[in-house]
C-alpha atoms as a PDB file:
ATOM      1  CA  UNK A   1      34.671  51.587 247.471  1.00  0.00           C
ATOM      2  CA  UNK A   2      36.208  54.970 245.975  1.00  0.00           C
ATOM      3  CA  UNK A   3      34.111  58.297 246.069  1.00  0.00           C
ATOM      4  CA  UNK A   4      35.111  61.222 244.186  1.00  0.00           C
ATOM      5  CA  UNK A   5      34.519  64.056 246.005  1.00  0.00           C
ATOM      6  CA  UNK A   6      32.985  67.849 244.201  1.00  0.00           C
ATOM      7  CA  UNK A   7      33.140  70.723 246.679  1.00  0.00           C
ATOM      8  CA  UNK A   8      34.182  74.393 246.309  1.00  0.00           C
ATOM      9  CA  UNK A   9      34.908  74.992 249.704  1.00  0.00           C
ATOM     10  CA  UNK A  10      37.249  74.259 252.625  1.00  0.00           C
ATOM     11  CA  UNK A  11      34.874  73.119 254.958  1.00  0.00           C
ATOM     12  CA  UNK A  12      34.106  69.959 253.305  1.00  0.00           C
ATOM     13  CA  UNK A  13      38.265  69.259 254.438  1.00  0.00           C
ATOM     14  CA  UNK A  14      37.029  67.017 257.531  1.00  0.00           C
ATOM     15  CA  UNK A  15      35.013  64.859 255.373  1.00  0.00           C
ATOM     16  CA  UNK A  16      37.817  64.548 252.589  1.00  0.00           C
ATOM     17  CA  UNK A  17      40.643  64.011 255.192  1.00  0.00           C
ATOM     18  CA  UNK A  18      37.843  60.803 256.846  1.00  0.00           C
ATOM     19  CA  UNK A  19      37.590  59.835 253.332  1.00  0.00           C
ATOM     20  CA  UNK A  20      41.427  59.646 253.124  1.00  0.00           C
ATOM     21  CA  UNK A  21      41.995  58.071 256.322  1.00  0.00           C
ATOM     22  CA  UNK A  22      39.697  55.281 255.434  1.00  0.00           C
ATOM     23  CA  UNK A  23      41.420  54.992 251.839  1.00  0.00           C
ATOM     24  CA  UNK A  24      38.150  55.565 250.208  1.00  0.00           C
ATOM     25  CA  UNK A  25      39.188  59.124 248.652  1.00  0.00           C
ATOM     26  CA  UNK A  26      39.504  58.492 244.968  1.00  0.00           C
ATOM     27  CA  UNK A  27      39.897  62.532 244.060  1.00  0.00           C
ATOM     28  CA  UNK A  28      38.752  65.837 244.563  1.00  0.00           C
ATOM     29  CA  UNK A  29      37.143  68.181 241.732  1.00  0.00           C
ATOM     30  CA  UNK A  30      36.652  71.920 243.165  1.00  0.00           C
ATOM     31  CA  UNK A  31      35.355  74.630 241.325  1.00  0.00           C
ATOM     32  CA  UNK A  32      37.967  77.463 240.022  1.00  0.00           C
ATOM     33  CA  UNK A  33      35.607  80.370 240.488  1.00  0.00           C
ATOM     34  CA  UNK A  34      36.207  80.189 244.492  1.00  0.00           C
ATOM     35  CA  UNK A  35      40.006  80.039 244.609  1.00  0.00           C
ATOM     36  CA  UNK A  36      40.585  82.219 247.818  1.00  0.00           C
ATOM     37  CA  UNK A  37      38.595  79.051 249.397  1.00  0.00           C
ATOM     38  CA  UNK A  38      40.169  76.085 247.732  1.00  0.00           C
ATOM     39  CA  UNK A  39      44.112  77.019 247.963  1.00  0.00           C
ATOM     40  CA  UNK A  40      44.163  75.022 251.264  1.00  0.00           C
ATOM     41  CA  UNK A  41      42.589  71.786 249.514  1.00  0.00           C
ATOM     42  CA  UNK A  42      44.823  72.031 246.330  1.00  0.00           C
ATOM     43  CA  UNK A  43      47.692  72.408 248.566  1.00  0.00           C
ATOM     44  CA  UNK A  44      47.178  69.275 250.679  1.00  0.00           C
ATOM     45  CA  UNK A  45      46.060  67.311 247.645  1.00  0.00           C
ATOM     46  CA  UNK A  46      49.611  67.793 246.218  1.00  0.00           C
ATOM     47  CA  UNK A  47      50.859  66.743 249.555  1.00  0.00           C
ATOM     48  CA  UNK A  48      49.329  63.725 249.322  1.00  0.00           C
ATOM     49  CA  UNK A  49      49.464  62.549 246.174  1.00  0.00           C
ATOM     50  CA  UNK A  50      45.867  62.962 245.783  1.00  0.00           C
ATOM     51  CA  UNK A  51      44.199  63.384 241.883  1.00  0.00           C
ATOM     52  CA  UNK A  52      43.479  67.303 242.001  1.00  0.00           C
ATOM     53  CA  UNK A  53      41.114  68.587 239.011  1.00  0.00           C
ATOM     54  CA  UNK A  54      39.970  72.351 239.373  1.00  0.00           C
ATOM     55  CA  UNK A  55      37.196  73.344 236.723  1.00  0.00           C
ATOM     56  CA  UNK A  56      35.010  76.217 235.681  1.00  0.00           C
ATOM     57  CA  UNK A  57      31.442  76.047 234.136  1.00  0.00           C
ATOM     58  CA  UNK A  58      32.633  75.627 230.936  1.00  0.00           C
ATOM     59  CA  UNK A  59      35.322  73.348 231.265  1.00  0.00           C
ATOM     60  CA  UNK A  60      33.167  71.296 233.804  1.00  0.00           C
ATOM     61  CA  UNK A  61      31.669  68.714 231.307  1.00  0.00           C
ATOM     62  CA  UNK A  62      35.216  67.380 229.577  1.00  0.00           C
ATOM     63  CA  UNK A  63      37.435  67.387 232.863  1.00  0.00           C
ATOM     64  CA  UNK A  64      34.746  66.190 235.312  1.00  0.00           C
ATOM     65  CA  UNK A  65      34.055  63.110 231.840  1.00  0.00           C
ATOM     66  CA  UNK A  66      37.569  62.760 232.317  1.00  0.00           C
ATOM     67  CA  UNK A  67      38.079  62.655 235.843  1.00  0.00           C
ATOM     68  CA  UNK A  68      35.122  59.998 236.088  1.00  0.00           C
ATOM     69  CA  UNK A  69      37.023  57.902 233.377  1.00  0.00           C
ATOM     70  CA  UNK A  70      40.105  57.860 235.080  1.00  0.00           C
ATOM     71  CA  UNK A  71      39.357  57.504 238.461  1.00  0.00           C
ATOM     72  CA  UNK A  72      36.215  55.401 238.144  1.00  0.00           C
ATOM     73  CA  UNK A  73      34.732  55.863 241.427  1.00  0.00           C
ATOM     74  CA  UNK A  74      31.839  54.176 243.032  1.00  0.00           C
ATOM     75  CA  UNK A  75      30.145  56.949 243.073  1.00  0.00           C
ATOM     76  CA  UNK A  76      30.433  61.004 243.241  1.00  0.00           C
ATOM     77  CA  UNK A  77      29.891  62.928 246.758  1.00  0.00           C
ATOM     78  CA  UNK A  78      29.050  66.698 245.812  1.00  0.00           C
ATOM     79  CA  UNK A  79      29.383  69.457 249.189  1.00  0.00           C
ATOM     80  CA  UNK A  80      29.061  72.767 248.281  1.00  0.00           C
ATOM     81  CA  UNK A  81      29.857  72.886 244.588  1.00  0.00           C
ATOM     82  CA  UNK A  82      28.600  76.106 242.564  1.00  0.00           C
ATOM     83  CA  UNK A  83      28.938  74.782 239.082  1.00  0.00           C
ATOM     84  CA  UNK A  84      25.856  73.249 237.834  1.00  0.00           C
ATOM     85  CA  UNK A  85      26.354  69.229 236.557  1.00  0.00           C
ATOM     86  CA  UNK A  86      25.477  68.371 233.126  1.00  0.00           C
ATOM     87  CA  UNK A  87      22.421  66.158 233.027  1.00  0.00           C
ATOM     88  CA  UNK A  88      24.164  63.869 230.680  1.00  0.00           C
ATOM     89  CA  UNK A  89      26.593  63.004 233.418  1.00  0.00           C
ATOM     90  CA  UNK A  90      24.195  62.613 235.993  1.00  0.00           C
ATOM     91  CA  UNK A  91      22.277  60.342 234.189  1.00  0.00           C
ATOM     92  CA  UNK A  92      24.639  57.589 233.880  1.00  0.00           C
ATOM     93  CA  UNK A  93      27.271  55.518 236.104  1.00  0.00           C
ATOM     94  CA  UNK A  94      28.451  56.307 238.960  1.00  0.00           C
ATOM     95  CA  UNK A  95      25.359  58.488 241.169  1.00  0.00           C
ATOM     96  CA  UNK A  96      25.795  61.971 242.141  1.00  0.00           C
ATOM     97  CA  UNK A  97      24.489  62.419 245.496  1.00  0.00           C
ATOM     98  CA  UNK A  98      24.418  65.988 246.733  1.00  0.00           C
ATOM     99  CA  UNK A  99      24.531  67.096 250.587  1.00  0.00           C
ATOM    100  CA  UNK A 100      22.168  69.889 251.314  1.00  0.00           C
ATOM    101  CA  UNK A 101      21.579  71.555 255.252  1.00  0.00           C
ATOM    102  CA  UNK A 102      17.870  71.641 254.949  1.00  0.00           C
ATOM    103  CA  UNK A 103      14.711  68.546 255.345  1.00  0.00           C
ATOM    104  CA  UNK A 104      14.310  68.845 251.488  1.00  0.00           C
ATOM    105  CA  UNK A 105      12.183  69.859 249.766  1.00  0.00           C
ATOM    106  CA  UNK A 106      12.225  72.793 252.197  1.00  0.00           C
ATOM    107  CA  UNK A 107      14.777  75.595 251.739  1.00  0.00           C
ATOM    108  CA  UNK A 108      16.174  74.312 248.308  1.00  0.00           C
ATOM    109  CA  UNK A 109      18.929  77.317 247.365  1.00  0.00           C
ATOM    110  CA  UNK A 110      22.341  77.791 247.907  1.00  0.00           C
ATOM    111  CA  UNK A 111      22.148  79.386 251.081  1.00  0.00           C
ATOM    112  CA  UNK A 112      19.623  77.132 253.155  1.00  0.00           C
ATOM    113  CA  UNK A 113      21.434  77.895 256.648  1.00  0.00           C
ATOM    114  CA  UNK A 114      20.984  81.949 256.557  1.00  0.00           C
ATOM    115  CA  UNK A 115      17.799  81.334 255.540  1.00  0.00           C
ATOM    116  CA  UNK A 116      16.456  78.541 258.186  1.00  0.00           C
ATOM    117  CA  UNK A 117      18.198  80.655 260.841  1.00  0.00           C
ATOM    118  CA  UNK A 118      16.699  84.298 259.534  1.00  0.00           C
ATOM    119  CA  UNK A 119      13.289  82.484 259.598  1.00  0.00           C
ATOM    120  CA  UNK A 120      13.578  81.596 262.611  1.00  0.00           C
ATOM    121  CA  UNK A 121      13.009  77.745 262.433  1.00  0.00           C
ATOM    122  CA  UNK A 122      12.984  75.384 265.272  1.00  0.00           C
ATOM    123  CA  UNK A 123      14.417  72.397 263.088  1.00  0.00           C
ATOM    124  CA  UNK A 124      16.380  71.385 260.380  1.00  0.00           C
ATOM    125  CA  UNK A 125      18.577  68.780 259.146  1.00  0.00           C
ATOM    126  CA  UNK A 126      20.571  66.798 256.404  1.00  0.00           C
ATOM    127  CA  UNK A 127      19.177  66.047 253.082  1.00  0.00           C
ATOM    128  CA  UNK A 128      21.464  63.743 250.855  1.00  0.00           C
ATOM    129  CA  UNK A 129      19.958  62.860 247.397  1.00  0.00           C
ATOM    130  CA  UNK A 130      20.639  61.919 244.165  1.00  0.00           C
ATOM    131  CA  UNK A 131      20.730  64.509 241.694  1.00  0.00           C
ATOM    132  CA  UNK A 132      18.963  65.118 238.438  1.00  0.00           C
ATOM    133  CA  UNK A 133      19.153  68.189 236.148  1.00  0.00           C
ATOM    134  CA  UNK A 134      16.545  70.327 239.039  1.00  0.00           C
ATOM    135  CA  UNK A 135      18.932  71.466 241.905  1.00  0.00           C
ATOM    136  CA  UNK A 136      17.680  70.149 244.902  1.00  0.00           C
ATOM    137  CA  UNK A 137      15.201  68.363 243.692  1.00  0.00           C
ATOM    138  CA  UNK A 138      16.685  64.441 243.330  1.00  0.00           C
ATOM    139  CA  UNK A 139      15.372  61.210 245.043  1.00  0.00           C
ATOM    140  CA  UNK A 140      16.157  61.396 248.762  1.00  0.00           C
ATOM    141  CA  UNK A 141      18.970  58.685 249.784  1.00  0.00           C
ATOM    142  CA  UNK A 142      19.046  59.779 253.628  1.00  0.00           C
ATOM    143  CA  UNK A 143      17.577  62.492 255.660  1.00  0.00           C
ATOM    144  CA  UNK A 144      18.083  63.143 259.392  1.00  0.00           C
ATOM    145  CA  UNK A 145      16.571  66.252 261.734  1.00  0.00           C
ATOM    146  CA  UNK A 146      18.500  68.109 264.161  1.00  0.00           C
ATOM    147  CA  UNK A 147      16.961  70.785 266.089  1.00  0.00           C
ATOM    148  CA  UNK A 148      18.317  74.491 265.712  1.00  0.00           C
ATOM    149  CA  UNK A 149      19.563  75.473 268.821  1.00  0.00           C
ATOM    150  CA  UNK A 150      18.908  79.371 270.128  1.00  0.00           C
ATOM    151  CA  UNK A 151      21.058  81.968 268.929  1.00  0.00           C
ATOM    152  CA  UNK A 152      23.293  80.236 267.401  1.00  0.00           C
ATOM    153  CA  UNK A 153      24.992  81.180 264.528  1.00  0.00           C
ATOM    154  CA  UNK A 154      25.408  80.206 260.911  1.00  0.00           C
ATOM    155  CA  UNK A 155      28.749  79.059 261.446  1.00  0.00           C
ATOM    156  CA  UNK A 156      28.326  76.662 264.388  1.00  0.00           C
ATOM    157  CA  UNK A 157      25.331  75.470 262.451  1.00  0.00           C
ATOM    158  CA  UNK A 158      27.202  74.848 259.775  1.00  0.00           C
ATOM    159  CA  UNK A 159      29.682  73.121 261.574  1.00  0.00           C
ATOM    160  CA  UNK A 160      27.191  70.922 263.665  1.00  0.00           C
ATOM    161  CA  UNK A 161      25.552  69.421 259.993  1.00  0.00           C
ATOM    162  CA  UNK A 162      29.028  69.105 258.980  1.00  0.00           C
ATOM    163  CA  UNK A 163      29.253  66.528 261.741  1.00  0.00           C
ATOM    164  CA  UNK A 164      25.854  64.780 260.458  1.00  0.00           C
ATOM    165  CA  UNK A 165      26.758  64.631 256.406  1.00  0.00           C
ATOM    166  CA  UNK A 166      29.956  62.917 257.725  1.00  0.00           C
ATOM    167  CA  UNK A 167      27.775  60.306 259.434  1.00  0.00           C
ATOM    168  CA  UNK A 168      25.646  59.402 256.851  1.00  0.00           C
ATOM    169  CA  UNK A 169      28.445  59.556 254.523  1.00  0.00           C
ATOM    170  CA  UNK A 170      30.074  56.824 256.610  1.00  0.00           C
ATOM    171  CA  UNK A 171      26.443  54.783 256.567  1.00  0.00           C
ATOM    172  CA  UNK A 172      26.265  54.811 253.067  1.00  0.00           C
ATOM    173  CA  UNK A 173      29.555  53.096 252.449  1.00  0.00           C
ATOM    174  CA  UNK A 174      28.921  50.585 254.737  1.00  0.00           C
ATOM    175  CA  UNK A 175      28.369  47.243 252.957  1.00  0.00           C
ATOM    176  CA  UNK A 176      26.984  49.697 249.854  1.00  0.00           C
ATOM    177  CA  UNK A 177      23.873  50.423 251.537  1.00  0.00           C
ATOM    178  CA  UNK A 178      23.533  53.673 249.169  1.00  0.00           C
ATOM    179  CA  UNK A 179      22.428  51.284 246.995  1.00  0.00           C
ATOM    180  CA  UNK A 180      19.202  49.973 248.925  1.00  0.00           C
ATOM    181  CA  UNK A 181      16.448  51.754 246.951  1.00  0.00           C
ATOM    182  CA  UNK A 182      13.953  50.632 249.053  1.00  0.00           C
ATOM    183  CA  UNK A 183      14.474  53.270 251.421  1.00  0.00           C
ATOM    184  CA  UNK A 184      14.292  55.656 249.056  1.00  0.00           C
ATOM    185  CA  UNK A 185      11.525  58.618 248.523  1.00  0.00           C
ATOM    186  CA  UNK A 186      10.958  61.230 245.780  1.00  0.00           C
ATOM    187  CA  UNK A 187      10.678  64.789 247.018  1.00  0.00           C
ATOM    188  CA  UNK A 188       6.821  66.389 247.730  1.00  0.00           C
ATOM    189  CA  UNK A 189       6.741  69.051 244.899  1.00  0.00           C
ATOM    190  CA  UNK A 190       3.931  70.784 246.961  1.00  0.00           C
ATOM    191  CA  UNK A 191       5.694  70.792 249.878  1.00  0.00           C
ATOM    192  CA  UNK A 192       9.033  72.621 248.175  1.00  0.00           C
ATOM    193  CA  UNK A 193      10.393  76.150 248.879  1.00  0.00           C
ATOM    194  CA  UNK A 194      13.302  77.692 247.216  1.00  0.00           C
ATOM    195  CA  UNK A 195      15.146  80.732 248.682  1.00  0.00           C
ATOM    196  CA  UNK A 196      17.680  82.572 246.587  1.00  0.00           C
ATOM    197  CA  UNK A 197      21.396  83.387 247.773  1.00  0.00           C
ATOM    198  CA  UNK A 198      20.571  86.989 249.735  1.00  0.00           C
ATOM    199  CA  UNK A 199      21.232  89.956 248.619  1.00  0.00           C
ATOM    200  CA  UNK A 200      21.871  93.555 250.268  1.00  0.00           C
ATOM    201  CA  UNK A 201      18.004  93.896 251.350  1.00  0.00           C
ATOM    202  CA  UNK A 202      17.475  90.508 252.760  1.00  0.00           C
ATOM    203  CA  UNK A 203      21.464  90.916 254.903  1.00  0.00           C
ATOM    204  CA  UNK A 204      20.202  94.707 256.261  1.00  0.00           C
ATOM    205  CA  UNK A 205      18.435  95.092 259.187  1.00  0.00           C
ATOM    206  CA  UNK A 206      14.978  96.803 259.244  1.00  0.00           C
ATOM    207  CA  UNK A 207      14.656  98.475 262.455  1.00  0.00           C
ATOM    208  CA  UNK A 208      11.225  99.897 261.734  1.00  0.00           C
ATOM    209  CA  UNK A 209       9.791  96.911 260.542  1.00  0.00           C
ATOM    210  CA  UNK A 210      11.407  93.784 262.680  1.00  0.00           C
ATOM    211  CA  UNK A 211      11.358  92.613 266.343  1.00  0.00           C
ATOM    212  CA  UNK A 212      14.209  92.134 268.621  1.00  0.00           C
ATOM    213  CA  UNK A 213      13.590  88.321 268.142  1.00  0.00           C
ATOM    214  CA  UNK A 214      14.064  88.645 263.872  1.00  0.00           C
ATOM    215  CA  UNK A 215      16.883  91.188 264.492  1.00  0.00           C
ATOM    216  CA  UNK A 216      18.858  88.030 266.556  1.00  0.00           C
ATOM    217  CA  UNK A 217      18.077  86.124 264.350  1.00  0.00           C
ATOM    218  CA  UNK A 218      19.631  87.713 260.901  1.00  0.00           C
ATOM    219  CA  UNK A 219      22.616  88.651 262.713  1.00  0.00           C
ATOM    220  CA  UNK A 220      23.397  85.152 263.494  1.00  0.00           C
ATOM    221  CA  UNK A 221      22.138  84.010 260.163  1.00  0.00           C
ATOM    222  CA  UNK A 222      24.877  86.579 258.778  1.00  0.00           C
ATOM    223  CA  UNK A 223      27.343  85.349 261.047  1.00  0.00           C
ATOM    224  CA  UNK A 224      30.273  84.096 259.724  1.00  0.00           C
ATOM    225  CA  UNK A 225      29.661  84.150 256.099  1.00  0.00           C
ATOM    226  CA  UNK A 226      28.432  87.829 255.545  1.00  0.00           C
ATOM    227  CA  UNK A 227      30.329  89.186 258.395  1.00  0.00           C
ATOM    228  CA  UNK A 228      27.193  90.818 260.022  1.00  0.00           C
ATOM    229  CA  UNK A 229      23.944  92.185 259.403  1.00  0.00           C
ATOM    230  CA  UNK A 230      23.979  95.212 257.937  1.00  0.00           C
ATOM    231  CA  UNK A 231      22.794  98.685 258.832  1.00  0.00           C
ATOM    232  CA  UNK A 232      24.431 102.149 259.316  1.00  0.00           C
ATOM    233  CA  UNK A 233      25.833 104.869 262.460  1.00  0.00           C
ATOM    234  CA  UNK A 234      26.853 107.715 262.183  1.00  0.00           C
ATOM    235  CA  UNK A 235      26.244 108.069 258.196  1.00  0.00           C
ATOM    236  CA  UNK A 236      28.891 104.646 257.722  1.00  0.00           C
ATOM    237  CA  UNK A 237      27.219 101.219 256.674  1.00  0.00           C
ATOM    238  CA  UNK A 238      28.348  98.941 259.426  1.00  0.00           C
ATOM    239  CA  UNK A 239      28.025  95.009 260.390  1.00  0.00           C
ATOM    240  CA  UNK A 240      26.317  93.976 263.623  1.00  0.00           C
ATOM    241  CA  UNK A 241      28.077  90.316 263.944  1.00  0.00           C
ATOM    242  CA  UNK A 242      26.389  89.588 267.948  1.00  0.00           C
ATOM    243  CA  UNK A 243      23.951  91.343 269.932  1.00  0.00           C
ATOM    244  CA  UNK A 244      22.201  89.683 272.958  1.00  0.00           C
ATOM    245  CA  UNK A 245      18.951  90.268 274.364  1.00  0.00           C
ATOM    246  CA  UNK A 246      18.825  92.844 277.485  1.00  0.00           C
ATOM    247  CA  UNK A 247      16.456  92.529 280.511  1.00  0.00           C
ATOM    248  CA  UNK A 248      16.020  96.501 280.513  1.00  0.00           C
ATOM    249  CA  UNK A 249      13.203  98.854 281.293  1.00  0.00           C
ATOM    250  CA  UNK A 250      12.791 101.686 279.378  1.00  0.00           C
ATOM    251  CA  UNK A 251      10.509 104.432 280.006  1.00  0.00           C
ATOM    252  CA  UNK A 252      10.589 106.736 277.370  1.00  0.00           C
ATOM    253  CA  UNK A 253       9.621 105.845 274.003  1.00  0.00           C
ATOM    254  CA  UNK A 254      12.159 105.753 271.338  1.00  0.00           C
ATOM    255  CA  UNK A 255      12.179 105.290 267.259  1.00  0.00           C
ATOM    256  CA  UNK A 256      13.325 101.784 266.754  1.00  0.00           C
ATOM    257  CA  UNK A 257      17.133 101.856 266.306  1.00  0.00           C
ATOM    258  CA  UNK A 258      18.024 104.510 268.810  1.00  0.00           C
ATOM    259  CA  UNK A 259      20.518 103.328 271.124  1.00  0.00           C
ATOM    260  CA  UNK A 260      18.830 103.981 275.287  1.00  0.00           C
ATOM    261  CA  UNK A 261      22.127 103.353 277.191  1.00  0.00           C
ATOM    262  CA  UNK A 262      25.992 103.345 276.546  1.00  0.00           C
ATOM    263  CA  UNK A 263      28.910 103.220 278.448  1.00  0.00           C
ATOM    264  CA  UNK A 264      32.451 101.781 278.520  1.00  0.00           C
ATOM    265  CA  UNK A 265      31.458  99.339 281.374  1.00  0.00           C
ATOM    266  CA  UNK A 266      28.169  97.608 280.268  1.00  0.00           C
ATOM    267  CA  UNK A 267      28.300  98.697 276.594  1.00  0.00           C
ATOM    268  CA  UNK A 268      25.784  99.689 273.999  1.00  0.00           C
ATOM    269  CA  UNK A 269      21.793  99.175 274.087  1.00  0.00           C
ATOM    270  CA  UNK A 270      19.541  99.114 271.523  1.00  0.00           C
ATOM    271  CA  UNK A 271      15.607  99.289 271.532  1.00  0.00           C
ATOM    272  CA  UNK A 272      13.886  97.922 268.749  1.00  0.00           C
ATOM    273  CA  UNK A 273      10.244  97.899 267.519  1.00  0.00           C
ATOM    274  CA  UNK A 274       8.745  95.844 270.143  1.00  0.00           C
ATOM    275  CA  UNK A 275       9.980  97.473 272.621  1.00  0.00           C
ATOM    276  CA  UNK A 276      12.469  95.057 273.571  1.00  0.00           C
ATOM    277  CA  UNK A 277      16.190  95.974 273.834  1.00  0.00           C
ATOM    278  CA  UNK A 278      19.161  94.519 272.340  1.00  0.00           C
ATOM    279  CA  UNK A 279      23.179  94.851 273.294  1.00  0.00           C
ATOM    280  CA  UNK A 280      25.291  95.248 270.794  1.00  0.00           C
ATOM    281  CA  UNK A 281      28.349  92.455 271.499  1.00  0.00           C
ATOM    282  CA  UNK A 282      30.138  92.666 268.118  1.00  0.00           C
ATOM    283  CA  UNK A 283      30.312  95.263 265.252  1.00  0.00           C
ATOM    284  CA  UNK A 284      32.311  95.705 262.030  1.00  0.00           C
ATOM    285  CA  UNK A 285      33.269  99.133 261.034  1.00  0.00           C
ATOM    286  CA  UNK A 286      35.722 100.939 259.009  1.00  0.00           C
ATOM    287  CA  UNK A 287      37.669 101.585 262.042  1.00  0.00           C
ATOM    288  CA  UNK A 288      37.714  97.649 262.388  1.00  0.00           C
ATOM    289  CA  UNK A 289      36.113  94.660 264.456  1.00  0.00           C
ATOM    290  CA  UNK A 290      35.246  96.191 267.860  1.00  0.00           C
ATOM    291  CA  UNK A 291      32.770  95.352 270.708  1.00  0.00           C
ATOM    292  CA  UNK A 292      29.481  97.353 271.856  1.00  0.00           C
ATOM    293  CA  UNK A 293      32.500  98.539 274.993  1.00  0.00           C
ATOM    294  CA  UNK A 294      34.814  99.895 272.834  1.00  0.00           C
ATOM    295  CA  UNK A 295      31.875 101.036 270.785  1.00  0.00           C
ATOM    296  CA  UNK A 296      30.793 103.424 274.129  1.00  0.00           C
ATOM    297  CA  UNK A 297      34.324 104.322 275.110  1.00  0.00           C
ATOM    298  CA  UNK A 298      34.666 105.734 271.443  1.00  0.00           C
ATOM    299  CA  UNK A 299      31.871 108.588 272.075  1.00  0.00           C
ATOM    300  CA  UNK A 300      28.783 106.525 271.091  1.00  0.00           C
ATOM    301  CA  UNK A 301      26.312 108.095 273.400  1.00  0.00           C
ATOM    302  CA  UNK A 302      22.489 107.798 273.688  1.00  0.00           C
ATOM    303  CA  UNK A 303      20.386 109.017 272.104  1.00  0.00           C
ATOM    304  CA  UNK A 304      22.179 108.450 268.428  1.00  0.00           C
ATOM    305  CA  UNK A 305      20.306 105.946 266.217  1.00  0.00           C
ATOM    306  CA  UNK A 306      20.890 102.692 264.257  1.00  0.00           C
ATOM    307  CA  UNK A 307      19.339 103.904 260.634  1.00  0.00           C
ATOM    308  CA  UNK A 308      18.846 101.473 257.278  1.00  0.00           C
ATOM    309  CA  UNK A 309      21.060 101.386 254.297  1.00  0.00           C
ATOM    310  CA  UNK A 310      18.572 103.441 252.088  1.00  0.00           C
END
């Protein structure tokens, strides 16, 4: 049982290495339009001796025919490829089957993590499925639930449904019960949702218009992959990476954003619409990657203000 393997990233390096291990790895096809994020996989593909084919969306359909040809795997694993698969590949021998970190059809997209976290949901899970020409929208092979577990971030998410895809990955090539059709399910078209990679306004934070409990949560929905949430100080645009809540009374009113206590010992503290206050753990600034202490010992003082990117 071979599987070739279509990624664009280096996180899907546990799963190739398992793949390895177990001599099932028959190659890897990445996509050249990442390369700062596929230099580690090319180089340990050379060291061992594994095929290597890098492609970009218009080369895709000749060296991924070729690659298929050559290699003739069982059948194709795709983890976080960007290029889009010509339907007349997918509609013959071997089956794609595409990995996606959402209970499909909810949160089809290429970001489903940032956005399950930003929404706040209480569960998610592994989707694998076979793909057509729709993204997202094939016949479901396996699907398991994991519950989201508070404030954490995209990355240890990420990581944790890593851990899952593996798993079923490991099912499905067990006496080839991929192939057992009776245990597959179409998707519920009126169920579906679709959420679109975010851009500036859905990464900044609105102090005006969000509670303390949506401000957590897009900061760890921006956390590792956008670096922070985004919002400005002092005139600079800036990245809140962690904040934590704060049991604090306070007795004045204050414009969402504007920071009620800081010093070098306990930091900076933030109120936000609802009254609730948040500490600032993490933030990226020009001046570099600092936390809410070194923030305070720096001359952040109260009374200064958090302020959107507009």
């Amino acid at each position: 049982m071979k599987v070739l393997v279509l990624t664009g990233s280096r996180v899907a390096m546990p799963m190739i290495h398992g793949l390895h291990q177990s001599g099932r790895l028959a190659g890897i096809v990445v996509s050249a339009n990442s390369p700062e994020d596929t230099h580690e996989l090319a180089a340990w593909a050379g060291s061992c001796n594994i095929p290597y084919v890098s492609v970009l969306p218009e080369t895709l359909e000749a060296k991924l025919g070729e690659a298929l040809a050559g290699l003739a795997p069982d059948l194709v694993w795709v983890y976080t490829f960007s290029c889009k698969i010509p339907a007349a590949l997918l509609s013959g021998q071997p089956y794609f089957y595409n990995v996606h970190f959402s209970l499909l059809p909810a949160y089809r997209g290429p970001a489903p993590v940032f956005w399950q976290i930003r929404n706040g949901e209480a569960v998610t899970g592994v989707t694998v499925h076979r793909m057509n020409e729709r993204y997202d929208a094939g016949t479901i092979i396996r699907q398991v639930e994991i519950p989201l577990i508070p404030g954490e971030t995209a990355g240890i998410l990420s990581a944790r449904l890593d851990q899952v895809a593996q798993e079923i990955l490991k099912e499905l090539l067990t006496d080839d019960s991929y192939k057992e059709q009776g245990s597959w399910r179409e998707q519920d078209e009126e169920k579906a949702s679709y959420y679109s990679r975010p851009g500036t306004a859905q990464l900044s934070i609105d102090w005006n218009g969000s509670t303390a409990q949506e401000i957590e949560n897009l900061v760890n929905a921006c956390n590792p992959v956008y670096q922070g949430a985004l919002t400005k100080l002092r005139g600079q645009a800036v990245r809140i990476a962690e904040v934590a809540f704060a049991d604090m009374n306070v007795p004045e009113a204050y414009p969402p954003g504007t920071i009620v206590y800081a010093d070098q010992p306990y930091g900076i503290f933030v109120i936000c619409r609802d009254g609730k206050v948040l500490r600032i753990n993490i933030i990226h600034m020009q001046e570099g990657t600092v936390t809410g202490f070194k923030l305070a010992a720096m001359g952040v003082t109260a009374g200064e203000r958090f302020g959107d990117l507009s």
